[in-house]
N, C-alpha and C. Protein backbone atom coordinates (compact mmCIF):
# COMPACT_ATOMS: atom_id res chain seq x y z
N UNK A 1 89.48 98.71 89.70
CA UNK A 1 90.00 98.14 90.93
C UNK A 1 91.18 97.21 90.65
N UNK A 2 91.14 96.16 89.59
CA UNK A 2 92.26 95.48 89.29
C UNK A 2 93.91 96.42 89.24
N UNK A 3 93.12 97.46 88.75
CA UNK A 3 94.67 98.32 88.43
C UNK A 3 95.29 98.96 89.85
N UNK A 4 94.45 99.13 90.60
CA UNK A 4 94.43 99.99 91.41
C UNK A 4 95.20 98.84 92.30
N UNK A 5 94.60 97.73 92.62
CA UNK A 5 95.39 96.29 93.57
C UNK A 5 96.91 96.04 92.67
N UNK A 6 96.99 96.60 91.34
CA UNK A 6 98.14 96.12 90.66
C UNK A 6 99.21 96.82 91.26
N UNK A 7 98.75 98.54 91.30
CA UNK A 7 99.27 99.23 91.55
C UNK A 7 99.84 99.26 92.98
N UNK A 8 98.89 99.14 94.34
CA UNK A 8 99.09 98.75 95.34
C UNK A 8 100.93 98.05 95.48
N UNK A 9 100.26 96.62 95.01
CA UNK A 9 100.85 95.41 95.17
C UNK A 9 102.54 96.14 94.31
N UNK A 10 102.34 96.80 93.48
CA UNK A 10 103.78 97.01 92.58
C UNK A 10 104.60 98.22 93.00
N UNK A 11 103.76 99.35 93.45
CA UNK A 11 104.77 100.56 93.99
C UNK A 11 105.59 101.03 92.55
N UNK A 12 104.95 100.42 91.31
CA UNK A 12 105.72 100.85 90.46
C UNK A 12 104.95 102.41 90.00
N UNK A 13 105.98 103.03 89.66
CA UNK A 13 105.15 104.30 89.20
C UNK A 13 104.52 104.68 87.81
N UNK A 14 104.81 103.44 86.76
CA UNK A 14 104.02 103.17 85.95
C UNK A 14 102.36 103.09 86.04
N UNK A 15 102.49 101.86 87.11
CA UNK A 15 101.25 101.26 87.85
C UNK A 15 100.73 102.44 87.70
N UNK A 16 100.85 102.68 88.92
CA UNK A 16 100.13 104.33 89.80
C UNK A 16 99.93 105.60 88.60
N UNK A 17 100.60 105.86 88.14
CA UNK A 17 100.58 107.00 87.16
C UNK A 17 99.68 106.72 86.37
N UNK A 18 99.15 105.65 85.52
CA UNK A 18 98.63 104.96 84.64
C UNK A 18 96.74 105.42 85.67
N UNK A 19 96.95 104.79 86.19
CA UNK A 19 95.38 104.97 87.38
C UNK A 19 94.78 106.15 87.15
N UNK A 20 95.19 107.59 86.97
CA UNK A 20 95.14 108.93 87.38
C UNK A 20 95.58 109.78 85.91
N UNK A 21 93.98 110.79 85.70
CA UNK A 21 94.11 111.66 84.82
C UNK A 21 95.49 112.64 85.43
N UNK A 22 95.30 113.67 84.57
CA UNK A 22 96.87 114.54 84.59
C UNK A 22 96.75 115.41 85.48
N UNK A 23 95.24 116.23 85.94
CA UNK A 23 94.95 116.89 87.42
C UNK A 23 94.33 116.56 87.61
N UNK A 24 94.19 114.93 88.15
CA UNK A 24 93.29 114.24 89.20
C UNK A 24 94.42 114.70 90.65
N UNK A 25 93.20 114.87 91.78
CA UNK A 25 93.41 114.84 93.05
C UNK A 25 92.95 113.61 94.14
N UNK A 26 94.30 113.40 94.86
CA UNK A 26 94.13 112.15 96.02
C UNK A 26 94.29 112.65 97.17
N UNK A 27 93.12 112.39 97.98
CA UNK A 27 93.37 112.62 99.27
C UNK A 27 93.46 111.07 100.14
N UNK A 28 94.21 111.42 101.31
CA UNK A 28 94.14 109.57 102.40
C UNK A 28 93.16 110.14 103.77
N UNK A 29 92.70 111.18 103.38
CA UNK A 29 91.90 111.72 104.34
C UNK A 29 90.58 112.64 104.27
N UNK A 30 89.34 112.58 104.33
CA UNK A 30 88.35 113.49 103.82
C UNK A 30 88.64 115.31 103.80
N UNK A 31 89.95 115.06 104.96
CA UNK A 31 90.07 117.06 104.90
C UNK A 31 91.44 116.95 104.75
N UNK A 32 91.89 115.86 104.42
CA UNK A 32 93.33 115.45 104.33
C UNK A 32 93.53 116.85 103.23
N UNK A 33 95.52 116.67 102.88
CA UNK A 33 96.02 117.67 101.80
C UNK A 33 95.36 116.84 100.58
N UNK A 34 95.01 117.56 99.79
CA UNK A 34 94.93 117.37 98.21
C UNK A 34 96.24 117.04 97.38
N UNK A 35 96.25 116.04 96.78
CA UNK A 35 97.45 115.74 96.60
C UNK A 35 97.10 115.70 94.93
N UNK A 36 97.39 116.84 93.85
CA UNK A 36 97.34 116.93 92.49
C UNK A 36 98.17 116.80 91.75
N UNK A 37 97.69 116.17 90.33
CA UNK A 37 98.72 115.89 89.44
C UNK A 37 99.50 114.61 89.72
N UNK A 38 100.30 114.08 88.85
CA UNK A 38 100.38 112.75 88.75
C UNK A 38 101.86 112.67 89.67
N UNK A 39 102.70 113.82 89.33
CA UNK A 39 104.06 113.63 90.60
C UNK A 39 103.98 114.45 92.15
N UNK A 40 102.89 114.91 92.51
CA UNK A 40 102.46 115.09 93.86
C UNK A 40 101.86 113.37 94.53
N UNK A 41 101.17 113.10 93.74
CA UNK A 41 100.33 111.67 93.95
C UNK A 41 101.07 110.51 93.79
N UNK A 42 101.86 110.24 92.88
CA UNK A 42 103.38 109.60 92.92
C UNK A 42 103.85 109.31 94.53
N UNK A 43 104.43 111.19 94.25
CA UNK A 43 105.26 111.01 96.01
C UNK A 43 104.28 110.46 97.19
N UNK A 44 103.04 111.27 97.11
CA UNK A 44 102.46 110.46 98.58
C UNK A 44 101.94 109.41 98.56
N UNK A 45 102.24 109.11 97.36
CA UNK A 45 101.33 106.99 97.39
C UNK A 45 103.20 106.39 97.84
N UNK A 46 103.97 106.58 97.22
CA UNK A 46 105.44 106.16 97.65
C UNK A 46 105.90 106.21 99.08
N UNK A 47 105.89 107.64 99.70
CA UNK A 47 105.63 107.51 100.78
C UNK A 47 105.40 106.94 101.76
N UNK A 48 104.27 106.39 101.86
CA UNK A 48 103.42 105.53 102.42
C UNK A 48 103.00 103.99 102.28
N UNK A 49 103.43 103.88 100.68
CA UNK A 49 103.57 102.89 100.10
C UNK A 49 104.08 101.29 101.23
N UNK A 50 103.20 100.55 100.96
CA UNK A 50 102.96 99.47 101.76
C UNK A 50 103.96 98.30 100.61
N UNK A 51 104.60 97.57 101.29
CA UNK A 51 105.59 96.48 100.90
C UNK A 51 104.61 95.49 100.23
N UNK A 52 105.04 95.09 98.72
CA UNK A 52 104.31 93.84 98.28
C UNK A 52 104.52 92.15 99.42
N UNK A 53 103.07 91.87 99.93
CA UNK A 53 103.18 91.03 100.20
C UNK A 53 102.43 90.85 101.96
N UNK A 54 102.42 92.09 102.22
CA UNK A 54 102.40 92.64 103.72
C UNK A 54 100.88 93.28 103.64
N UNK A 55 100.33 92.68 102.92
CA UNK A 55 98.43 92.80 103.17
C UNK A 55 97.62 92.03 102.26
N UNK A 56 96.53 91.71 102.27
CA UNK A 56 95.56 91.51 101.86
C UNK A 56 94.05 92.33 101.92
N UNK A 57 93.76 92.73 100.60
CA UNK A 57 92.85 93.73 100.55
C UNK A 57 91.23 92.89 100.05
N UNK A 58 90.23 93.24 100.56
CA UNK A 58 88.20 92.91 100.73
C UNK A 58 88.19 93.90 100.14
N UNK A 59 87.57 93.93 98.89
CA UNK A 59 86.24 94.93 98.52
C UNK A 59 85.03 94.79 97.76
N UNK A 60 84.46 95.82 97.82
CA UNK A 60 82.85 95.58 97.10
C UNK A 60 82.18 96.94 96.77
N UNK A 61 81.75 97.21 95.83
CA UNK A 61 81.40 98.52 95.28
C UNK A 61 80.06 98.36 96.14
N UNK A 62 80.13 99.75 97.03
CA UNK A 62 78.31 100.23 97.83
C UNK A 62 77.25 100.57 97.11
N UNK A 63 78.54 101.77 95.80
CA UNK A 63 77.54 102.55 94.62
C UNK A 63 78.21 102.76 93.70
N UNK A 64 77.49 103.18 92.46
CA UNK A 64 77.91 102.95 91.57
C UNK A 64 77.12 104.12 90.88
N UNK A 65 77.47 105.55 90.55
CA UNK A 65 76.09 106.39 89.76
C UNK A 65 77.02 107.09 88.68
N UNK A 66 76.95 107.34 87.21
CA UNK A 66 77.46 108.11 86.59
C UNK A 66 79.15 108.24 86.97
N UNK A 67 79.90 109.18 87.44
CA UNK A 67 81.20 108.96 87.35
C UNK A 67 81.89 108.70 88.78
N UNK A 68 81.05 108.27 89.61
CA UNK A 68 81.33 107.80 90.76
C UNK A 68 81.24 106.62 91.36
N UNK A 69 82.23 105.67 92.24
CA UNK A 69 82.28 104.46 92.61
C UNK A 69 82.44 105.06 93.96
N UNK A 70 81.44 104.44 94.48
CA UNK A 70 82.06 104.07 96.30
C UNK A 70 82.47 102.81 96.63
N UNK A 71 83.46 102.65 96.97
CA UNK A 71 84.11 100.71 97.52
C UNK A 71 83.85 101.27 98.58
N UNK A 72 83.88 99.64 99.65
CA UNK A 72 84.22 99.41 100.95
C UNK A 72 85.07 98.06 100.90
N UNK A 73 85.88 98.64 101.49
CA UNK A 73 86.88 97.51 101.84
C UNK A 73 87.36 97.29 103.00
N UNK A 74 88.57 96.15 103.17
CA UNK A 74 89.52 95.78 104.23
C UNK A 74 90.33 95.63 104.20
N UNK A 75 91.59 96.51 105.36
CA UNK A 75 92.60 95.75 104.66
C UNK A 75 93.52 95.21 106.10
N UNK A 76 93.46 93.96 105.33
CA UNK A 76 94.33 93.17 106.73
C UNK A 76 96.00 93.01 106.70
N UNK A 77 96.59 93.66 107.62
CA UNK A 77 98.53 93.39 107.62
C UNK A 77 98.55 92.56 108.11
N UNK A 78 99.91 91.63 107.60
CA UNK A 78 100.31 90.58 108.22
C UNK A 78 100.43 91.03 109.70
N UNK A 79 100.96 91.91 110.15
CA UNK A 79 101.42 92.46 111.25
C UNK A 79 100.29 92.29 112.51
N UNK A 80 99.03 92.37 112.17
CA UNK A 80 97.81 92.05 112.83
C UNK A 80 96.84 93.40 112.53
N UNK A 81 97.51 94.18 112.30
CA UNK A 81 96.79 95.73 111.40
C UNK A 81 95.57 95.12 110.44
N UNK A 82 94.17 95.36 111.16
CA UNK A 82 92.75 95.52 110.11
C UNK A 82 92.39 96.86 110.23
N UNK A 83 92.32 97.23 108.83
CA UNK A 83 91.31 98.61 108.75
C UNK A 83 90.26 98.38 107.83
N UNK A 84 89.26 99.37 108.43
CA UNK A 84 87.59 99.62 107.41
C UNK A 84 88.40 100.50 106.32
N UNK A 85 87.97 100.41 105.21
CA UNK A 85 88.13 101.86 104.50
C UNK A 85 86.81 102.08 103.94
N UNK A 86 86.77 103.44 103.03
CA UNK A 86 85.55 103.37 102.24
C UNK A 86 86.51 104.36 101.35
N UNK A 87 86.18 104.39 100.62
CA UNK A 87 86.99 104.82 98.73
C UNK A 87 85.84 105.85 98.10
N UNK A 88 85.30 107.12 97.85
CA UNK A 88 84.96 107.71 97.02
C UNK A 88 85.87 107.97 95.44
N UNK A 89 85.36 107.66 94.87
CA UNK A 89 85.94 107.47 93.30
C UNK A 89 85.46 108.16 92.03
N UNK A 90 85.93 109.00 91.69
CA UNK A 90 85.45 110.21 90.28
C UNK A 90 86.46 109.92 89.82
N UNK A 91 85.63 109.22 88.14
CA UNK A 91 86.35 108.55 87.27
C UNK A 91 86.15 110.02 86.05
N UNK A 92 87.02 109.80 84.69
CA UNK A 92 87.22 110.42 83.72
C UNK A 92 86.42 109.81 82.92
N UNK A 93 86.32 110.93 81.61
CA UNK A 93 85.48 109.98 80.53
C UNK A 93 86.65 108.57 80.03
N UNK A 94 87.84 109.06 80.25
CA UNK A 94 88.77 108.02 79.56
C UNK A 94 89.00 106.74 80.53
N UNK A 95 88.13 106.91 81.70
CA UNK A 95 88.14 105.82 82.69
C UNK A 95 89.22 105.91 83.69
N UNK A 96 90.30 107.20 83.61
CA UNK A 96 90.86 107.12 85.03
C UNK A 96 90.79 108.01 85.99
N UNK A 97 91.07 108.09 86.98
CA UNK A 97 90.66 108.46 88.27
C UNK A 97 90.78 109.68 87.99
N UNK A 98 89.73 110.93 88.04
CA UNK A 98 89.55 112.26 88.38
C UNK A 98 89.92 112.85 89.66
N UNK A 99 89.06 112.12 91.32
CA UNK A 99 89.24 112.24 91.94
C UNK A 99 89.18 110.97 93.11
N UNK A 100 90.17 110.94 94.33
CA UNK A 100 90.23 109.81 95.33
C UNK A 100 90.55 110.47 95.95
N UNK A 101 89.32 110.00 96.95
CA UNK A 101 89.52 110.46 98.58
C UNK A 101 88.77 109.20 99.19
N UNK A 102 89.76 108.81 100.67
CA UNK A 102 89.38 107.85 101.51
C UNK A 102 89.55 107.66 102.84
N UNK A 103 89.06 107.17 103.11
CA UNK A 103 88.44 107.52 104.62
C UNK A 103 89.04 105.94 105.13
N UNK A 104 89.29 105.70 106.48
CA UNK A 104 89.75 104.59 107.19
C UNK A 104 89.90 104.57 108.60
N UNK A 105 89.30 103.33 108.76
CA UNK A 105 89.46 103.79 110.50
C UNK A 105 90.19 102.08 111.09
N UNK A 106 91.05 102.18 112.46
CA UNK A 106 91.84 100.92 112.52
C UNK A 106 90.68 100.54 113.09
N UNK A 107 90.76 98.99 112.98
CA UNK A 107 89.80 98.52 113.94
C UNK A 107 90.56 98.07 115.43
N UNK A 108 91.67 97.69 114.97
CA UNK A 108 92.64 97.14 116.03
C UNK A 108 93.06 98.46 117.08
N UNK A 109 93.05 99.48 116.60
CA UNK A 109 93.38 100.43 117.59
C UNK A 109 92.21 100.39 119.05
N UNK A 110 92.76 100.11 119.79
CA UNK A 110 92.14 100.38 121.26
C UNK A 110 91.56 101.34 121.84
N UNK A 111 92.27 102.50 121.32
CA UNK A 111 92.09 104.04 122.08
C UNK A 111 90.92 104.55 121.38
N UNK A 112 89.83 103.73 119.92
CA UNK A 112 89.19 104.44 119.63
C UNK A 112 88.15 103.29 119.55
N UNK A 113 87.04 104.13 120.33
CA UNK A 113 85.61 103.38 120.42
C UNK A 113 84.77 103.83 119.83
């Protein structure tokens, strides 16, 4: 998780690359695209990539079994943007990310009850 907030916070592609075996897959959505390999996952963390400084991230591991972590977290924008997330996490034997997929819902959005 430290690397992963490093990474966040830096947008560097050191960071990020470093996180992720060589065909690990990221999804930002449970049926979302599969995003493989380290310069597919690059581009869509860049993408999307959130400005250092412009959140603050809550978390806490739910579970923890063999090569899987589930977090739950929060993440609050300055902007007034809170979201739930929850993080499924398949780690490598060498300790980096096999697979990430995550799920999030706004809380601030109105239109969804």
């Amino acid at each position: 998780m430290r690397g992963y907030l490093r990474a966040w916070e830096s947008n560097d592609p050191g960071d990020i690359g470093s996180l992720f075996a060589d065909d690990a897959t990221m999804r930002f959505a449970p049926y979302g695209e599969a995003h493989r390999g380290e310069d597919a996952i690059l581009e869509a963390w860049l993408s999307r990539g959130d400005l250092p400084g412009e959140w603050e991230f809550e978390w806490r591991p739910v579970a923890i079994d063999g090569d899987l972590a589930i977090i739950e977290g929060e993440t609050r924008y300055r902007d007034g943007r809170i979201y739930s997330n929850l993080w499924l996490i398949r780690l490598g034997d060498d300790g980096r990310c096999r697979s990430f997929v995550e799920w999030y819902m706004n809380q601030t959005d109105e239109s969804v009850s």
